[in-house]
Protein backbone atom coordinates (compact mmCIF):
# COMPACT_ATOMS: atom_id res chain seq x y z
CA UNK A 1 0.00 0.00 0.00
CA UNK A 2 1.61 3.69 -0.89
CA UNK A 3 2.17 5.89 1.06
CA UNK A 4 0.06 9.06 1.37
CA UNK A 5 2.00 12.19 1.75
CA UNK A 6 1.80 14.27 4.30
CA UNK A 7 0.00 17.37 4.40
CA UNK A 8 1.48 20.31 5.56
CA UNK A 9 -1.26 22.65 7.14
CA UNK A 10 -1.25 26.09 6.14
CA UNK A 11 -0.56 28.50 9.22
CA UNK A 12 -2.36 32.21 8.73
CA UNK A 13 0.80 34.85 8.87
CA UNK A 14 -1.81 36.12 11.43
CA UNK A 15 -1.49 33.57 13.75
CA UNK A 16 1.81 34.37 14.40
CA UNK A 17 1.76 37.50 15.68
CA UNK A 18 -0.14 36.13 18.31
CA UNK A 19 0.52 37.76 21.93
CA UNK A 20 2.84 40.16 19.18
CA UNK A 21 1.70 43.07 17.27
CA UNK A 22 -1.20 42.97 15.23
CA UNK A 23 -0.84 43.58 11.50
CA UNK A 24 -2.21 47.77 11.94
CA UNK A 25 -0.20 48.17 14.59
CA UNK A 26 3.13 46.44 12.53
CA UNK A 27 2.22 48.92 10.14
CA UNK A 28 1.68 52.04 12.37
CA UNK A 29 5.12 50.97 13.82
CA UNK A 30 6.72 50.99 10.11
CA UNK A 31 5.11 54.68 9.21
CA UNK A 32 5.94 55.96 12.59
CA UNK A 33 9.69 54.68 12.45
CA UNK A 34 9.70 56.22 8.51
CA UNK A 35 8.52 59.43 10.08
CA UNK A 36 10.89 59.59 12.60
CA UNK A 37 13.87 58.61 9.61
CA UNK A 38 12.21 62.07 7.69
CA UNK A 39 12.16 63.86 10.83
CA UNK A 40 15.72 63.32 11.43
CA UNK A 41 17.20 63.71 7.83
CA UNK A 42 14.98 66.93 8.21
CA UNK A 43 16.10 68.43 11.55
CA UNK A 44 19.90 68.11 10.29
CA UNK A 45 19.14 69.69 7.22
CA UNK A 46 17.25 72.51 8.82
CA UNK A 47 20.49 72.64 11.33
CA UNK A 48 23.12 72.21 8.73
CA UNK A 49 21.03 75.73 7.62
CA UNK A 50 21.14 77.39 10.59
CA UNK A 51 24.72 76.58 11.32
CA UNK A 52 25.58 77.89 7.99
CA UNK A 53 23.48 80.83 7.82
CA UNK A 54 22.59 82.23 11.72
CA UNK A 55 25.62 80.49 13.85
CA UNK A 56 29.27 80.36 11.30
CA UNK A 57 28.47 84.04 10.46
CA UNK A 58 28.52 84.99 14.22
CA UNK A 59 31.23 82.80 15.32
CA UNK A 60 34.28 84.44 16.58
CA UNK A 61 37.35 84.48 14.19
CA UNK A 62 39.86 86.69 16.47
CA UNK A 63 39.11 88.66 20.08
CA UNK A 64 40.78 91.68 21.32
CA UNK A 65 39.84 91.67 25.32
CA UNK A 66 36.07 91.66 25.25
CA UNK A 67 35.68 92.68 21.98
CA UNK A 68 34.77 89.50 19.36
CA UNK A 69 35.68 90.02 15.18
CA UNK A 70 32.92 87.59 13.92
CA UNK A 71 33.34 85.30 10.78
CA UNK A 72 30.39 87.68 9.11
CA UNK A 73 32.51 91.01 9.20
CA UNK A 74 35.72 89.58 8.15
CA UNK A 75 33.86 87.76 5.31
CA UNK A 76 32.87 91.52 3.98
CA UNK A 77 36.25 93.24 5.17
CA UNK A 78 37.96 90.22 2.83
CA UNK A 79 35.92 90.56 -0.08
CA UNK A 80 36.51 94.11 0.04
CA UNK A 81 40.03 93.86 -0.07
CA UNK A 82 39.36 91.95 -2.80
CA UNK A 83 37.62 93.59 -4.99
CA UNK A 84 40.24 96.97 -4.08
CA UNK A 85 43.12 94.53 -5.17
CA UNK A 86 41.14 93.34 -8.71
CA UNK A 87 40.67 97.04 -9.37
CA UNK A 88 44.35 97.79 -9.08
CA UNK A 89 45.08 94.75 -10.94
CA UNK A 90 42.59 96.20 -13.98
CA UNK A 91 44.27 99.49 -13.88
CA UNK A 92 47.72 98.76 -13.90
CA UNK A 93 46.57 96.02 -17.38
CA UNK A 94 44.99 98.87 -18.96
CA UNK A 95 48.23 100.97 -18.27
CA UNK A 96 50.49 98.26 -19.50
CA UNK A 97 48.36 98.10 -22.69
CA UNK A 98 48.60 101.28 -23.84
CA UNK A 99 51.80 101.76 -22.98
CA UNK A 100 53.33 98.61 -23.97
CA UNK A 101 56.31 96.88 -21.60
CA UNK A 102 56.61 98.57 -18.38
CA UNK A 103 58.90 96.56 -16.12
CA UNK A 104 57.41 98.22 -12.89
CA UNK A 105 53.82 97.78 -13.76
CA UNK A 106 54.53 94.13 -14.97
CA UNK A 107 56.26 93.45 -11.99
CA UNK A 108 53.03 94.85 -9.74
CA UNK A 109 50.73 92.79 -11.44
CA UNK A 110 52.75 89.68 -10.78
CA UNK A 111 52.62 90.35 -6.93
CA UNK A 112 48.52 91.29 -7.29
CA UNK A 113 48.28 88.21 -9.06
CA UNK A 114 49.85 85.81 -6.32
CA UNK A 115 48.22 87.95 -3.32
CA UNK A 116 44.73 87.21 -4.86
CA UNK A 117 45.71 83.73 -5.34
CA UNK A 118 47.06 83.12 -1.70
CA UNK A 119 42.98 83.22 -0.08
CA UNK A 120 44.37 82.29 3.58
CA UNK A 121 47.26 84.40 3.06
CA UNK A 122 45.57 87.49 2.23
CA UNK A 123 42.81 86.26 4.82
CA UNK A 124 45.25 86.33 7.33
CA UNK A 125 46.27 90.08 6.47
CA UNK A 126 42.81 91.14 6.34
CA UNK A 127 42.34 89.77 10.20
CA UNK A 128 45.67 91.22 11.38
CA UNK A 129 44.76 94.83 10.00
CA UNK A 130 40.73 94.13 11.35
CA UNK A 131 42.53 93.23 15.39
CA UNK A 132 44.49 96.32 14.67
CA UNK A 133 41.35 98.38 14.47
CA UNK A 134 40.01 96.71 17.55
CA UNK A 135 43.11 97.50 19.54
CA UNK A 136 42.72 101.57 18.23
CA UNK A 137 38.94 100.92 19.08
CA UNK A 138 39.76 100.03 22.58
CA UNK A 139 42.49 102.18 22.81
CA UNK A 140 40.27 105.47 21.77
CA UNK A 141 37.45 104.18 24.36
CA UNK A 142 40.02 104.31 26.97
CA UNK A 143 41.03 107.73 26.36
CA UNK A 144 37.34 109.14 25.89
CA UNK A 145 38.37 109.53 22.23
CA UNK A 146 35.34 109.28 19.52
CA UNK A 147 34.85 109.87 15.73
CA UNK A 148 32.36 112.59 14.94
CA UNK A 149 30.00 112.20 11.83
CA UNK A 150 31.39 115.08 10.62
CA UNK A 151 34.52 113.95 10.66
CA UNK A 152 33.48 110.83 9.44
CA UNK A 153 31.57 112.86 6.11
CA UNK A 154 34.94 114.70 5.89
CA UNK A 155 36.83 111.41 5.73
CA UNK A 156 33.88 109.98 3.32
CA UNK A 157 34.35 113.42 0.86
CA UNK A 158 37.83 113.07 1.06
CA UNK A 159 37.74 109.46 -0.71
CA UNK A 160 36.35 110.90 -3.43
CA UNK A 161 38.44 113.78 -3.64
CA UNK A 162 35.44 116.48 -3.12
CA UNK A 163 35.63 119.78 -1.29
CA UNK A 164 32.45 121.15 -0.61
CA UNK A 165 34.21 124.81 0.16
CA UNK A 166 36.80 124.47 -2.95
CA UNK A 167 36.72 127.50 -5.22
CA UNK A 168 35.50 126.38 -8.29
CA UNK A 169 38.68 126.61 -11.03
CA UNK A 170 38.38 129.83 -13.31
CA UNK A 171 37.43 129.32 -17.04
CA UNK A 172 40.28 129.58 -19.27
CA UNK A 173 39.15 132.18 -22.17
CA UNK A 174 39.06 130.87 -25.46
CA UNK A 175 42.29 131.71 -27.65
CA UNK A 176 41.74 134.00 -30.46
CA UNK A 177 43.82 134.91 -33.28
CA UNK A 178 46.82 137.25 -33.47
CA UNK A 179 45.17 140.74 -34.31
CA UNK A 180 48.97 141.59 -35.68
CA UNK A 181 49.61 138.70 -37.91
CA UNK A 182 47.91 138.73 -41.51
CA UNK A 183 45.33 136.20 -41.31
CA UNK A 184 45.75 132.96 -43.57
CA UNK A 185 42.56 130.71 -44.66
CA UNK A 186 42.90 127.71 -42.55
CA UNK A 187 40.42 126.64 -39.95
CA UNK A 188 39.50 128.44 -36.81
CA UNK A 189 41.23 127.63 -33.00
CA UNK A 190 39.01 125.40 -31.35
CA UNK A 191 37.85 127.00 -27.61
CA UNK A 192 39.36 125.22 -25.24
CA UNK A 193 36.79 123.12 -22.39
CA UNK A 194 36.74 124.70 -19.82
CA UNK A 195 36.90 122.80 -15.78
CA UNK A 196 34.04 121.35 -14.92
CA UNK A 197 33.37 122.03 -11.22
CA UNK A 198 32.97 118.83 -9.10
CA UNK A 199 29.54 119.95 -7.14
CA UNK A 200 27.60 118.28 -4.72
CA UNK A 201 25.22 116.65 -7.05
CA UNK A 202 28.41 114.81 -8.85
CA UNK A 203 29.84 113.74 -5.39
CA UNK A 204 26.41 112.11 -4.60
CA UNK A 205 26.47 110.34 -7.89
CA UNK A 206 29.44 109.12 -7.42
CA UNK A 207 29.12 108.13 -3.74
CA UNK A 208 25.57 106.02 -4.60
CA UNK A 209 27.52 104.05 -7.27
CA UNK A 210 30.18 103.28 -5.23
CA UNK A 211 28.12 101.80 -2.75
CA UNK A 212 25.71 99.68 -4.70
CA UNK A 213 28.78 98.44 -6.32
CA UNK A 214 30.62 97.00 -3.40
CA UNK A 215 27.69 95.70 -1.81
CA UNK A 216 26.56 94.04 -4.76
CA UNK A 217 30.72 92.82 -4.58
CA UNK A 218 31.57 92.35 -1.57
CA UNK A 219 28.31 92.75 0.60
CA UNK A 220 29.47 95.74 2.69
CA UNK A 221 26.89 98.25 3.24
CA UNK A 222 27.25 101.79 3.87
CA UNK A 223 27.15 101.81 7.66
CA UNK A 224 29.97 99.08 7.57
CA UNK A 225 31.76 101.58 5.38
CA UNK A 226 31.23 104.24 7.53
CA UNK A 227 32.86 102.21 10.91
CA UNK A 228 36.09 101.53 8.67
CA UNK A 229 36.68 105.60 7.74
CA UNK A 230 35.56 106.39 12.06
CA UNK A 231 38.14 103.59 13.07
CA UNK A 232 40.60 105.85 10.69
CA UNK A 233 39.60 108.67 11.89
CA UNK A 234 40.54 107.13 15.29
CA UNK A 235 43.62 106.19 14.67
CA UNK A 236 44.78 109.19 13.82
CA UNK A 237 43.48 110.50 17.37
CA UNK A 238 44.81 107.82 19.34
CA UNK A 239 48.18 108.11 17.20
CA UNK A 240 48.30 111.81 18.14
CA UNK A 241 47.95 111.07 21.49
CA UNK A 242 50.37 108.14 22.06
CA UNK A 243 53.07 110.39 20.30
CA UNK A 244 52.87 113.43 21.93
CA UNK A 245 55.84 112.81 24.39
CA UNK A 246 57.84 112.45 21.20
CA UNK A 247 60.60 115.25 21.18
CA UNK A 248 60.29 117.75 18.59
CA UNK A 249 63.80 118.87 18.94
CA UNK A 250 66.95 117.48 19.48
CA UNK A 251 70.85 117.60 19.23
CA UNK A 252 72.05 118.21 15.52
CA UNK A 253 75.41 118.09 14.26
CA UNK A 254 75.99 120.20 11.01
CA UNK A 255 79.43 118.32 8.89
CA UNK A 256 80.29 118.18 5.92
CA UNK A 257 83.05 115.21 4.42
CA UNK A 258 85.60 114.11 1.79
CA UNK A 259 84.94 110.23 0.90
CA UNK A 260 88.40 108.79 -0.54
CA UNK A 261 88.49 104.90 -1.14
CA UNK A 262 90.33 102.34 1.16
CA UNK A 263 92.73 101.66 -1.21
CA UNK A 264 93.43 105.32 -1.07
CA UNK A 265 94.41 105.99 2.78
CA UNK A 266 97.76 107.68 1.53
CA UNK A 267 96.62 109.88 -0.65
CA UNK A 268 93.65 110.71 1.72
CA UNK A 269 96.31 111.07 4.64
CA UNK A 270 97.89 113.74 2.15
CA UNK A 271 94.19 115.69 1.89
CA UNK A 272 93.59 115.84 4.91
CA UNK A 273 97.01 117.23 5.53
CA UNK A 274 96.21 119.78 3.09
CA UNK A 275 92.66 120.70 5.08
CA UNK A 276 94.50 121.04 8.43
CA UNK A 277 97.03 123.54 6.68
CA UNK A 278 93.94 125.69 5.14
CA UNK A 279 93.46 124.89 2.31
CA UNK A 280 89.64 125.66 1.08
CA UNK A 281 87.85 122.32 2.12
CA UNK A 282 84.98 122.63 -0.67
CA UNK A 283 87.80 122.44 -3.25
CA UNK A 284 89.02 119.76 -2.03
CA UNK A 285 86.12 118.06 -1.61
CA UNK A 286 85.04 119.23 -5.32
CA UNK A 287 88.08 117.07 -6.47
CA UNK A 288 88.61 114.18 -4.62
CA UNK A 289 85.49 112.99 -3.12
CA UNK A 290 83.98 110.13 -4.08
CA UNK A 291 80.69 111.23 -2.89
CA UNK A 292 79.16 111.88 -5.71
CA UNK A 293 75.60 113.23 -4.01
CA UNK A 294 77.52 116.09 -2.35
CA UNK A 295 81.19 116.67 -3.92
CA UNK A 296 80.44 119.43 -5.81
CA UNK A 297 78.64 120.88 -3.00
CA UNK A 298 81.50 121.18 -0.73
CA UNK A 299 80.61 117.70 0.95
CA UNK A 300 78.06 119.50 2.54
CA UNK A 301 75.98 116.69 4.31
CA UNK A 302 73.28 119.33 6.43
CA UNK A 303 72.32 118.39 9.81
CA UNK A 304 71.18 115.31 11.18
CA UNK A 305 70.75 113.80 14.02
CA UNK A 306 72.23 111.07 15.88
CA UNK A 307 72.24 107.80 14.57
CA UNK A 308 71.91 109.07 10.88
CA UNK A 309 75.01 108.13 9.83
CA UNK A 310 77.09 104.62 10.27
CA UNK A 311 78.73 104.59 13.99
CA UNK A 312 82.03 105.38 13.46
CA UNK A 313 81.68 108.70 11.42
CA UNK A 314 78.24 109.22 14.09
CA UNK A 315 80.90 109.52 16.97
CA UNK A 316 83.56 111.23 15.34
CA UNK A 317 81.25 114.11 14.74
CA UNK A 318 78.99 114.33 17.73
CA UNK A 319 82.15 113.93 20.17
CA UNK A 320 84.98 116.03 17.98
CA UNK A 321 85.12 119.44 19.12
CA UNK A 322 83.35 122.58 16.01
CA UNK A 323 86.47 122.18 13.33
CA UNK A 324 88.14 119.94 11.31
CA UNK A 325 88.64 116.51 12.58
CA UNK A 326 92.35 115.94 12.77
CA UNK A 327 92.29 111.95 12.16
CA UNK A 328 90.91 109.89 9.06
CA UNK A 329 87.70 108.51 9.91
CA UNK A 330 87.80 104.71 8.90
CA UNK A 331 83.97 103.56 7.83
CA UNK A 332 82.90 100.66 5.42
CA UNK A 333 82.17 103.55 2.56
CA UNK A 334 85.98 104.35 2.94
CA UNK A 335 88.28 107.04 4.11
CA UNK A 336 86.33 110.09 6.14
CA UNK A 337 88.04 113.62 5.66
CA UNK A 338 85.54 115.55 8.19
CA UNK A 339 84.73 119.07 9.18
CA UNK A 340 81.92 119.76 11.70
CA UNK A 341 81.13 123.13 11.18
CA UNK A 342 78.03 123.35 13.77
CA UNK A 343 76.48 121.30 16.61
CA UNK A 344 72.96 122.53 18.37
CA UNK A 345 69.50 121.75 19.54
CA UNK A 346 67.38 121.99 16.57
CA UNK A 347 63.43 121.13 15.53
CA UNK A 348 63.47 117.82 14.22
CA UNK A 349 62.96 118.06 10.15
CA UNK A 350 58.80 117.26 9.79
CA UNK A 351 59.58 114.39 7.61
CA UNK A 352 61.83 112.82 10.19
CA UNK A 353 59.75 113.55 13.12
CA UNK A 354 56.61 111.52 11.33
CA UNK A 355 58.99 108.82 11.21
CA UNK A 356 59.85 108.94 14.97
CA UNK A 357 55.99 109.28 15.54
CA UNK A 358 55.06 106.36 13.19
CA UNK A 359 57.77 104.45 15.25
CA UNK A 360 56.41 104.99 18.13
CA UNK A 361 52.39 104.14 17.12
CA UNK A 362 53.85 101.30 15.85
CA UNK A 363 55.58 99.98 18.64
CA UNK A 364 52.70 100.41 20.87
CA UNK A 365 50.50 98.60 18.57
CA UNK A 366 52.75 95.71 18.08
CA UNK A 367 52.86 95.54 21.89
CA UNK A 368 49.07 95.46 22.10
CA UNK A 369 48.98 92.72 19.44
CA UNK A 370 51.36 90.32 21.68
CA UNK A 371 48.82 90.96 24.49
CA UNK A 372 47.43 87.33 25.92
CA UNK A 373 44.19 88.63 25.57
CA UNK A 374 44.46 89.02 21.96
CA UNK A 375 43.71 85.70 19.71
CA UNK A 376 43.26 85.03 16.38
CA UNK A 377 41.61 81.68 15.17
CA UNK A 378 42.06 79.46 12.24
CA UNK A 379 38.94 77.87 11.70
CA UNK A 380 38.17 80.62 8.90
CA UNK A 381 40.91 79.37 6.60
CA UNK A 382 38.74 76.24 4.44
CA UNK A 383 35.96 79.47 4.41
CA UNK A 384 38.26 82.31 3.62
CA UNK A 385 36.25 84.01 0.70
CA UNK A 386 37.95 83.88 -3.19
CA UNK A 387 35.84 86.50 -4.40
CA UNK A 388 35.89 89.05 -6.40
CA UNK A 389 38.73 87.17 -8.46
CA UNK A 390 39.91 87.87 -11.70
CA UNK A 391 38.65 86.99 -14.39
CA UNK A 392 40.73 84.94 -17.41
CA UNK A 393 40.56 88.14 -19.62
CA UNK A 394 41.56 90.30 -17.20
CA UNK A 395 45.20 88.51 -16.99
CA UNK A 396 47.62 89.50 -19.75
């Protein structure tokens, strides 16, 4: 007898969910853990956005004290920099242009070209200058210093080169012919334009363009604009007042020299012999100095003041007695014939005493900028903007 197979009974999927879920709630678990997935994927999106857009921009890139530069400013203040350095870079191609090779305007462009390229670099320039104006900031709150908006407007016209009290340039009258001399047919002079006055209306003009244009750039509006000429304003205050124990006046020695080679200390030992026995020095001087900015001047060298000139021929004059100096004066440049013919208190020259004040501004700020509480970041640097850049035409 065969056998009879065996049957296999058929289980409902139901029944085996028993004391499990039921089939709605299976699903209701399924949709609910789908939700939760889009939930999710959406929450990081929407924070991925508002880390982008509300938190990086007001994240700290350097702090002076109290004071925080945020990622948003020195995004602008970058940009701007940029766009000032693509202008420069389009002037100085038009220049080269029309005027063909120019070595020094070639060589510009090469070094506007590898500053644009360097983003972190010039980043990190940008943020250096941007603590600077912190440190001014602070320094000018300190004092009770401020920036007036009229000084700020001043600073604002003077960008653009307008003078609201200028006297407007006379017109030149048109030439006419020589009432003496006969005539000939030929064509008439042409009247010459004459200046058109820069007024108020033109300065506005101007100023409206200039500001769409670098906020459509660079994104910085006119109030940013505004802070940046105030913090210049300020540092010209705060300079003024950190320099003002600078001396005006000081010790001056008045000399004048004859320059012979080192191959040449006899024949300068037999000039100077001739100086100490009277002979005219300026003569002398005329024809055997090698000096060529002052030997036919007498080797006339002016005042200055101490540490002007290289240590040996410094000390020679400034302890040497009014005269001639009866000794050769040994220097790297050569053989030193000298005469000091006056030493005195004297104002400082104004170009020299700007140095000695920049010196001083910048000693103080380099100072402040070693200060623990001063710190830059680095975060910035994979964010640095590269915009404005130039553009493949604009490269020669």
């Amino acid at each position: 007898m065969a056998k009879q197979p065996v049957k296999i009974p058929i289980v409902p999927v139901r029944t085996t969910l028993k004391r499990g879920w039921g089939e709605a709630q299976l699903q209701q678990a399924l949709i609910g853990f789908a939700l939760l997935v889009v939930a999710l994927v959406v929450g990081l999106a929407g924070y991925g956005a508002l880390d982008e857009y509300v938190l990086v921009p007001r994240r700290a890139v350097a702090t002076v004290g109290q004071s925080a530069i945020n990622m948003l400013s020195f995004e602008k203040s970058v940009r701007y920099k940029r766009w000032q350095l693509v202008n420069e870079f389009q002037a100085y191609a038009q220049i080269l242009q029309m005027m063909g090779n120019q070595p020094q305007y070639a060589e510009r462009l090469k070094q506007l070209e590898q500053i644009l390229t360097d983003a972190p670099g010039l980043g990190r320039q940008v943020l250096a200058a941007m603590v600077d104006d912190e440190l001014v900031l602070r320094e000018a709150a300190q004092r009770g210093l401020a920036a007036s908006d009229a000084e700020t407007d001043v600073e604002m016209r003077n960008m653009f080169g307008y003078d609201p009290n200028a006297v407007p340039p006379t017109p030149m009258p048109a030439p006419t012919s020589d009432p003496a001399v006969t005539p000939t047919a030929g064509p008439s002079p042409s009247p010459q334009p004459s200046p058109t006055p820069y007024t108020a209306d033109a300065y506005q003009k101007n100023l409206g363009e200039f500001l769409a244009k670098i906020l459509e750039q660079t994104g910085l509006t006119e109030a940013d604009l505004r802070a940046r000429l105030q913090v210049r304003v300020l540092a010209r205050t705060v300079r003024t007042a950190l320099t003002a124990s600078v001396a005006t006046a000081e010790e001056q020695a008045h000399a004048r020299h004859i320059l012979m080679a080192l191959d040449k200390k006899v024949e300068a030992e037999a000039v100077l012999q001739r100086a100490l026995t009277g002979e005219d020095f300026a003569t002398l001087a005329a024809e055997f100095s090698t000096d060529s900015s002052n030997a036919k001047t007498g080797g006339d060298l002016d005042w200055f003041t101490r540490g002007m000139m290289v240590a040996p021929f410094d000390k020679a004059v400034f302890e040497a007695s009014v005269g001639l100096v009866p000794t050769l004066v040994q220097t790297d440049f050569g053989y030193h014939i000298i005469e000091v013919l006056g030493r005195e208190v004297r104002p400082l020259a104004p170009a020299l005493l700007e140095e000695r004040r920049d010196a001083t501004f910048n000693d103080w700020l380099t100072l402040q900028r070693t200060a623990p509480e001063v710190k830059q970041l680095d975060w910035w640097v994979p964010r640095v903007p590269t915009t404005p850049a130039l553009t493949a035409d604009a490269v020669p």
